[in-house]
C-alpha atoms as a PDB file:
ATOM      1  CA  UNK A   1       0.000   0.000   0.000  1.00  0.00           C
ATOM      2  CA  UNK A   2       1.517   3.468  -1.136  1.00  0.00           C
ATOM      3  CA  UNK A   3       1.330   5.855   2.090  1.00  0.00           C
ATOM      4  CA  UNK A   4       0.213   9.593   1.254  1.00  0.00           C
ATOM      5  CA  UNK A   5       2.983  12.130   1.898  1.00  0.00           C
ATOM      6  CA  UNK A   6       2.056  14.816   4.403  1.00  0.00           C
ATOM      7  CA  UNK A   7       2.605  18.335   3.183  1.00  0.00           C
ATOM      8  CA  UNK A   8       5.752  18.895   4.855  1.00  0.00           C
ATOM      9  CA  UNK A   9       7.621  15.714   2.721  1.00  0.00           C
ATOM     10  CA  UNK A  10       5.963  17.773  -0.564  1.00  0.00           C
ATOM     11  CA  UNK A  11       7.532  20.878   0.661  1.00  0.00           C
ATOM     12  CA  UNK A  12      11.074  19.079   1.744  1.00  0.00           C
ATOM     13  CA  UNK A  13      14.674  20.871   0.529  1.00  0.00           C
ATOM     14  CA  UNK A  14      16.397  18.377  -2.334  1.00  0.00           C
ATOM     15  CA  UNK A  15      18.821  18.641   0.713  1.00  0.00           C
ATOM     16  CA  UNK A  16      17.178  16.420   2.914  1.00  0.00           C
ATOM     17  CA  UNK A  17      13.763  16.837   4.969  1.00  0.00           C
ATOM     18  CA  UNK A  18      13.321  18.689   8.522  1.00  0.00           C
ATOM     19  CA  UNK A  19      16.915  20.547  10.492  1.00  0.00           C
ATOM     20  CA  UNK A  20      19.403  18.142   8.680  1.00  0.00           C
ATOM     21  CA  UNK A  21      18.193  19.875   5.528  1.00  0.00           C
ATOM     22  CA  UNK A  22      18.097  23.571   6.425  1.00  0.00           C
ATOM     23  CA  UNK A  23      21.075  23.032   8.379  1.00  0.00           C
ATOM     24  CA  UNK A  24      22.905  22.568   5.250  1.00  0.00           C
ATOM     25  CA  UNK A  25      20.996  25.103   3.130  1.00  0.00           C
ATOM     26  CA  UNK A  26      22.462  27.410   5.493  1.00  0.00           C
ATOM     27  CA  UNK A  27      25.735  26.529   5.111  1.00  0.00           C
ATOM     28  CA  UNK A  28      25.445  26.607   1.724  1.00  0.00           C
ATOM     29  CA  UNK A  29      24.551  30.448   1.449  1.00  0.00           C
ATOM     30  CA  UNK A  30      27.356  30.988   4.183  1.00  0.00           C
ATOM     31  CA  UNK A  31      29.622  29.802   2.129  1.00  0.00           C
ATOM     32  CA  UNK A  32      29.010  31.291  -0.989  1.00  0.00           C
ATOM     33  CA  UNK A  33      27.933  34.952   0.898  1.00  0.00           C
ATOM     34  CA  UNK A  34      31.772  34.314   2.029  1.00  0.00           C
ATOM     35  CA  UNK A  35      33.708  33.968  -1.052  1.00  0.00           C
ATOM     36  CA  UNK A  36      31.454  36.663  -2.468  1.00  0.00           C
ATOM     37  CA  UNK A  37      32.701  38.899   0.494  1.00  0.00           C
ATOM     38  CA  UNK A  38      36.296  37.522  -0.078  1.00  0.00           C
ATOM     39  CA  UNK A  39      36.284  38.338  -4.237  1.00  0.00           C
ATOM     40  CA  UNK A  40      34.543  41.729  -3.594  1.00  0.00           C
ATOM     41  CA  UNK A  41      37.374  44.350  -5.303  1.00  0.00           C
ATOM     42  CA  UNK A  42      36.999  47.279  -2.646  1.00  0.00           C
ATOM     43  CA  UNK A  43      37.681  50.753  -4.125  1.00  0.00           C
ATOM     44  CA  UNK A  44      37.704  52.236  -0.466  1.00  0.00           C
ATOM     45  CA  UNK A  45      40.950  53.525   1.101  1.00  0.00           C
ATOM     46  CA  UNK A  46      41.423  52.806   4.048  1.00  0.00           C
ATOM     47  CA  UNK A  47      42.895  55.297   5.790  1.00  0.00           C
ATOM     48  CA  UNK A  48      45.277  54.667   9.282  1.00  0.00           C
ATOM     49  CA  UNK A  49      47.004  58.192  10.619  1.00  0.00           C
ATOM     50  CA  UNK A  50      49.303  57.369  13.519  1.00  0.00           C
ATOM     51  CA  UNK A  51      50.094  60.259  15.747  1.00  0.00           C
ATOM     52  CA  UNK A  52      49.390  63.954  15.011  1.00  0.00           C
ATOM     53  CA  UNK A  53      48.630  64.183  11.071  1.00  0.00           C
ATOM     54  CA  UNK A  54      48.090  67.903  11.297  1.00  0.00           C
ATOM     55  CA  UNK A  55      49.569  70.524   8.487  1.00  0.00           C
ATOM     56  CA  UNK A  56      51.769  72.132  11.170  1.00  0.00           C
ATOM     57  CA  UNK A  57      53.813  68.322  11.823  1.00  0.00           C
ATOM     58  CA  UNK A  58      52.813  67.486   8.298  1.00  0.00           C
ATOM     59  CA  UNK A  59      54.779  70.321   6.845  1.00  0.00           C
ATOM     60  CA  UNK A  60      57.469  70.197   9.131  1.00  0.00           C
ATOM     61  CA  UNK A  61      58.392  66.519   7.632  1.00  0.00           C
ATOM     62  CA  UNK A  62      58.145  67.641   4.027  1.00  0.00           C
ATOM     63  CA  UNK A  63      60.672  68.049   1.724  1.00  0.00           C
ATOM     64  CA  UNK A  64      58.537  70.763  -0.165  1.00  0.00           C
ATOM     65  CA  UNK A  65      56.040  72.883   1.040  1.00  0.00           C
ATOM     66  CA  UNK A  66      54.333  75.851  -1.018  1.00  0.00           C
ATOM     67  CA  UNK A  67      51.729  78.410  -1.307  1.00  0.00           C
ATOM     68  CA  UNK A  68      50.191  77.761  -4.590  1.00  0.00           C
ATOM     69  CA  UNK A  69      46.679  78.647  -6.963  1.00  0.00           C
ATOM     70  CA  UNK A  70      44.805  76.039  -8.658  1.00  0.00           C
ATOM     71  CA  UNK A  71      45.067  77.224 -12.707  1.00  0.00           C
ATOM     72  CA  UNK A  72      43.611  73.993 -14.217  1.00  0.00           C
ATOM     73  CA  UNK A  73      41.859  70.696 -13.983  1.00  0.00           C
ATOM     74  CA  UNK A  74      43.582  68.256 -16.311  1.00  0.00           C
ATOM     75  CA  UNK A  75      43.509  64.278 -17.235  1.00  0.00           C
ATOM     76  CA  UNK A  76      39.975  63.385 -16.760  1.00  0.00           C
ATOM     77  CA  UNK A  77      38.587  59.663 -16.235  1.00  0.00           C
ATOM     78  CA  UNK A  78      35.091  58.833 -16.946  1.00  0.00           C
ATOM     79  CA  UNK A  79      33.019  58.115 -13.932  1.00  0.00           C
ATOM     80  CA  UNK A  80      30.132  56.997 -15.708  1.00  0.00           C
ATOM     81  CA  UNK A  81      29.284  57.352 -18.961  1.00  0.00           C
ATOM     82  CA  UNK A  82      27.648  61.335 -19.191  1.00  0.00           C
ATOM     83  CA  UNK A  83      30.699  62.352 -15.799  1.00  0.00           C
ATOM     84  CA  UNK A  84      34.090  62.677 -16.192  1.00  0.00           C
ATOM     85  CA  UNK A  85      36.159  63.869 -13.178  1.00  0.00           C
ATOM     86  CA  UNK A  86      39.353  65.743 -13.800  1.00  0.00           C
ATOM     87  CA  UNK A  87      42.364  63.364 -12.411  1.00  0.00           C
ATOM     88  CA  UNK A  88      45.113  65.855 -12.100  1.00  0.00           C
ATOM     89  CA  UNK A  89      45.308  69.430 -11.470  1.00  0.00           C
ATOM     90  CA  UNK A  90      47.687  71.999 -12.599  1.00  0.00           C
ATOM     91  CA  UNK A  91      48.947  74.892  -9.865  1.00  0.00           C
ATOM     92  CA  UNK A  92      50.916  78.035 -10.260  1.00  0.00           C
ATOM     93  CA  UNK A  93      53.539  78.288  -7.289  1.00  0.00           C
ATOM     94  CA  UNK A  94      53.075  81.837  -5.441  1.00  0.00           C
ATOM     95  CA  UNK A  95      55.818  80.947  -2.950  1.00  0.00           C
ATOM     96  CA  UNK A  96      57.875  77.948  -1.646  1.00  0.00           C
ATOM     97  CA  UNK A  97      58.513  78.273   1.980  1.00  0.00           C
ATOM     98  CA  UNK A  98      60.469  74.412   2.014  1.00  0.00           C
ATOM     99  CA  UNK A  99      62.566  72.858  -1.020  1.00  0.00           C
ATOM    100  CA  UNK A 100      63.939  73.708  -4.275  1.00  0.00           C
ATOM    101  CA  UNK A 101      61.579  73.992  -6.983  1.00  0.00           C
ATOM    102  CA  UNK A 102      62.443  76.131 -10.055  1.00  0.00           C
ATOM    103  CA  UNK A 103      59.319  75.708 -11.975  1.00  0.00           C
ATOM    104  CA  UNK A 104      56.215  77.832 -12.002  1.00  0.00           C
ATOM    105  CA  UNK A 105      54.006  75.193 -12.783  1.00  0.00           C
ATOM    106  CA  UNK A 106      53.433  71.469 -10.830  1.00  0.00           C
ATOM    107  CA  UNK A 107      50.956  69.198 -11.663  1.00  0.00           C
ATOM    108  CA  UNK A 108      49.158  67.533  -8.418  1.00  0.00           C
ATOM    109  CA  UNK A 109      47.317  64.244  -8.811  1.00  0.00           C
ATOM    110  CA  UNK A 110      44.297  63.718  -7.594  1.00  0.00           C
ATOM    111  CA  UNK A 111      41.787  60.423  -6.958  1.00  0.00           C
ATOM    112  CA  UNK A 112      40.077  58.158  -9.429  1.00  0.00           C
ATOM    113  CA  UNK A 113      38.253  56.445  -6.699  1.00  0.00           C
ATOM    114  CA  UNK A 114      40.800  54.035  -5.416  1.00  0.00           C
ATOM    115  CA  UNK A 115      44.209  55.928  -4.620  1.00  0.00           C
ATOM    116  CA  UNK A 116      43.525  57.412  -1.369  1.00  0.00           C
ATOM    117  CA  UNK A 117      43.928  60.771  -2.675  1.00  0.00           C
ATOM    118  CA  UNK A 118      41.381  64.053  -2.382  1.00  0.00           C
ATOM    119  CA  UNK A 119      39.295  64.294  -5.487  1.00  0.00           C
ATOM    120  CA  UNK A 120      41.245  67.422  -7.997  1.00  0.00           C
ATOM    121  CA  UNK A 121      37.283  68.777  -7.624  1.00  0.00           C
ATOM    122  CA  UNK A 122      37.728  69.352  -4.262  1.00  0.00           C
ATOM    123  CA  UNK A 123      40.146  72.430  -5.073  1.00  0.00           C
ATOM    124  CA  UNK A 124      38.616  75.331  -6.263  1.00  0.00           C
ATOM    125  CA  UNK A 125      39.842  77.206  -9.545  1.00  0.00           C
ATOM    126  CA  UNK A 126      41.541  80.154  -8.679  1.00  0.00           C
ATOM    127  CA  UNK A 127      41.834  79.707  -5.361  1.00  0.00           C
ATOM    128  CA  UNK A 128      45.113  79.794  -2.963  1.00  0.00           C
ATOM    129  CA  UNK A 129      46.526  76.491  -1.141  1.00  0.00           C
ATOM    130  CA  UNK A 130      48.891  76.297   1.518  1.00  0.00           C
ATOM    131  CA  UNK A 131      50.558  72.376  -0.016  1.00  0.00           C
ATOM    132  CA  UNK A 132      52.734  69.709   1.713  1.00  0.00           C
ATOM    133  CA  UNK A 133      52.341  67.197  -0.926  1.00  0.00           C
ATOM    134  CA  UNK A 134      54.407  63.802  -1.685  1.00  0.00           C
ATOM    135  CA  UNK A 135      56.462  63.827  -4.432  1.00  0.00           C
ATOM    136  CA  UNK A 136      54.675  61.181  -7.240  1.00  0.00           C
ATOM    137  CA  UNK A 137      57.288  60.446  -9.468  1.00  0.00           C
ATOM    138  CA  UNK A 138      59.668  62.246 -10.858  1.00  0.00           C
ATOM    139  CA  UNK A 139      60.523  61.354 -14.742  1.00  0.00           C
ATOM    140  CA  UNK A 140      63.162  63.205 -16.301  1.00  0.00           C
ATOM    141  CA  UNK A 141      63.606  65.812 -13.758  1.00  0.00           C
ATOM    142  CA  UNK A 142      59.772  66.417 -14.392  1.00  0.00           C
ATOM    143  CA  UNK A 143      58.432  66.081 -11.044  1.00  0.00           C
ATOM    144  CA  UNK A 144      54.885  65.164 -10.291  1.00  0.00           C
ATOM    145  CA  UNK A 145      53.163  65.437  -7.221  1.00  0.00           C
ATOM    146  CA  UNK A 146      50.210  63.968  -5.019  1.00  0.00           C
ATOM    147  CA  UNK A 147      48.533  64.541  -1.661  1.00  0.00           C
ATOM    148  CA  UNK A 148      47.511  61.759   0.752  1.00  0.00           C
ATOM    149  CA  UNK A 149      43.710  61.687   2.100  1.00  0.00           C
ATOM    150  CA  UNK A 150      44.697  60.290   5.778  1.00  0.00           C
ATOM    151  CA  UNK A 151      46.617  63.421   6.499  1.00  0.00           C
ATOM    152  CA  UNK A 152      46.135  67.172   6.406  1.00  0.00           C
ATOM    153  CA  UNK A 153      48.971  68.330   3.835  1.00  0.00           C
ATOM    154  CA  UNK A 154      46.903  71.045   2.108  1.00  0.00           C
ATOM    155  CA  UNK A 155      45.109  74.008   3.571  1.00  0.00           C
ATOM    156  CA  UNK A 156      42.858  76.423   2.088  1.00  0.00           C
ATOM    157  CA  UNK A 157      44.484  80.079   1.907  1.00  0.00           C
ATOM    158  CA  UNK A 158      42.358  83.399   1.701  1.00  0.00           C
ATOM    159  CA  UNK A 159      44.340  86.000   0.316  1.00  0.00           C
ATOM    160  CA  UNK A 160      42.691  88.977   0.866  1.00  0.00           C
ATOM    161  CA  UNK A 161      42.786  87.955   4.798  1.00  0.00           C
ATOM    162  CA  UNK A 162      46.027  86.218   4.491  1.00  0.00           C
ATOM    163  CA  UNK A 163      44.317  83.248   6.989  1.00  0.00           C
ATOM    164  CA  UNK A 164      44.966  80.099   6.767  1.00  0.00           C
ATOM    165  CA  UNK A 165      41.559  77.538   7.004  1.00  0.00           C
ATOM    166  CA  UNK A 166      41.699  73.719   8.083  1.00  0.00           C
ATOM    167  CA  UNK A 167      43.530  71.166  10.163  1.00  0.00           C
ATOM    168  CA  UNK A 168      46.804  73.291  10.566  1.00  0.00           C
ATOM    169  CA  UNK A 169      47.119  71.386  14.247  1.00  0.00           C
ATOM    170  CA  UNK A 170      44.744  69.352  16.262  1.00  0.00           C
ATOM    171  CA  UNK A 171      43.609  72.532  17.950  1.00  0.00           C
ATOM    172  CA  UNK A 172      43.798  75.402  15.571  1.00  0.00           C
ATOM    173  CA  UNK A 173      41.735  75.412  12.294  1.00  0.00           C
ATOM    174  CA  UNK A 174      42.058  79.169  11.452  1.00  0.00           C
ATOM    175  CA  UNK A 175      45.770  80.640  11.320  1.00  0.00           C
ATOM    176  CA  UNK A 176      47.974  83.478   9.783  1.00  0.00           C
ATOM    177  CA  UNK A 177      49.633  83.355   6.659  1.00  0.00           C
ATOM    178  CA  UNK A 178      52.513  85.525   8.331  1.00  0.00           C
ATOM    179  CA  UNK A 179      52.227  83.201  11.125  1.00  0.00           C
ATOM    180  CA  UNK A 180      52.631  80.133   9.643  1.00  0.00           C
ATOM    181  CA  UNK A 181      56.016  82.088   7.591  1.00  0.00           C
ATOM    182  CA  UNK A 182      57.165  82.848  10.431  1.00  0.00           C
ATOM    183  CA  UNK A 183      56.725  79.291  11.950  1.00  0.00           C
ATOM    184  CA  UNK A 184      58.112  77.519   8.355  1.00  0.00           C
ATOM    185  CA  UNK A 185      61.530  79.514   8.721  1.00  0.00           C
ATOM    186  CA  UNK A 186      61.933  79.410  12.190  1.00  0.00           C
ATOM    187  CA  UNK A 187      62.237  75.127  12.105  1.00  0.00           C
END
């Protein structure tokens, strides 16, 4: 005699019927939510600043340091397919308070999503900088530059106030221009 099957043996996993079943189901989707988690390509940077990552102790271990305005956007990348994001700026120097640098114009790299680096649109055309950047690469004496995102080594600069705006220690966000000059050749 063929027995009826109750509606729980209709609705059974092909993994088995009752917790031996779901207990394995669940492994299953642990497993593959895993290796999706472990072949995920992360764009984020991850940023670790040990100690004081202020402008002032920022500066102070830079081998070039510079008051500069932002002339130009320059080597965009496509973001999507209608936004394109410039990837490098171009600066005029004003001043260099730290290092030898004999041209008038640097170019300063910015991010393209993964490089840790301050988006280029985050600077304002025609508007001053106080820099500290790292030096990128430097190909036939043509020296290019980038900043870093974990640390502070940029600072907004107005002119007609000569005050410098930002991180320039842990405690001071708003400082002189003749200050900090005074500070820069003083160390």
């Amino acid at each position: 005699m063929k027995s009826k099957l109750n509606r729980s043996e209709t609705l059974a996993s092909p993994f088995g019927g009752g917790s031996r079943g779901r207990i394995l189901m669940i492994k299953i989707k642990f497993t593959l939510l895993l290796i999706f988690a472990i072949s995920f390509n992360s764009n984020a940077c991850e940023c670790i600043c040990t100690g004081d990552c202020s402008f002032k102790v920022v500066s102070q271990k830079s081998d070039f340091v510079a008051l500069v305005k932002i002339i130009s956007y320059d080597d965009y990348f496509e973001m999507d397919e209608n936004l394109k994001s410039p990837g490098s700026m171009i600066v005029e120097i004003i001043e260099v308070y730290k290092g030898i640098e004999q041209r008038k114009q640097i170019k300063i790299w910015g991010d393209d999503g993964n490089k840790c680096r301050p988006y280029c649109s985050t600077f304002k055309l025609n508007e001053y900088y106080l820099i500290s950047p790292s030096i990128l690469s430097n190909k036939e004496n043509n020296k290019e530059f980038e900043f870093f995102s974990c640390s502070t080594d940029y600072l907004k600069v107005d002119m007609t106030s000569k005050m410098i705006t930002g991180n320039y220690t842990d405690k001071i966000n708003n400082y002189s221009l003749l200050d900090f000059e005074n500070d820069i050749k003083n160390k």
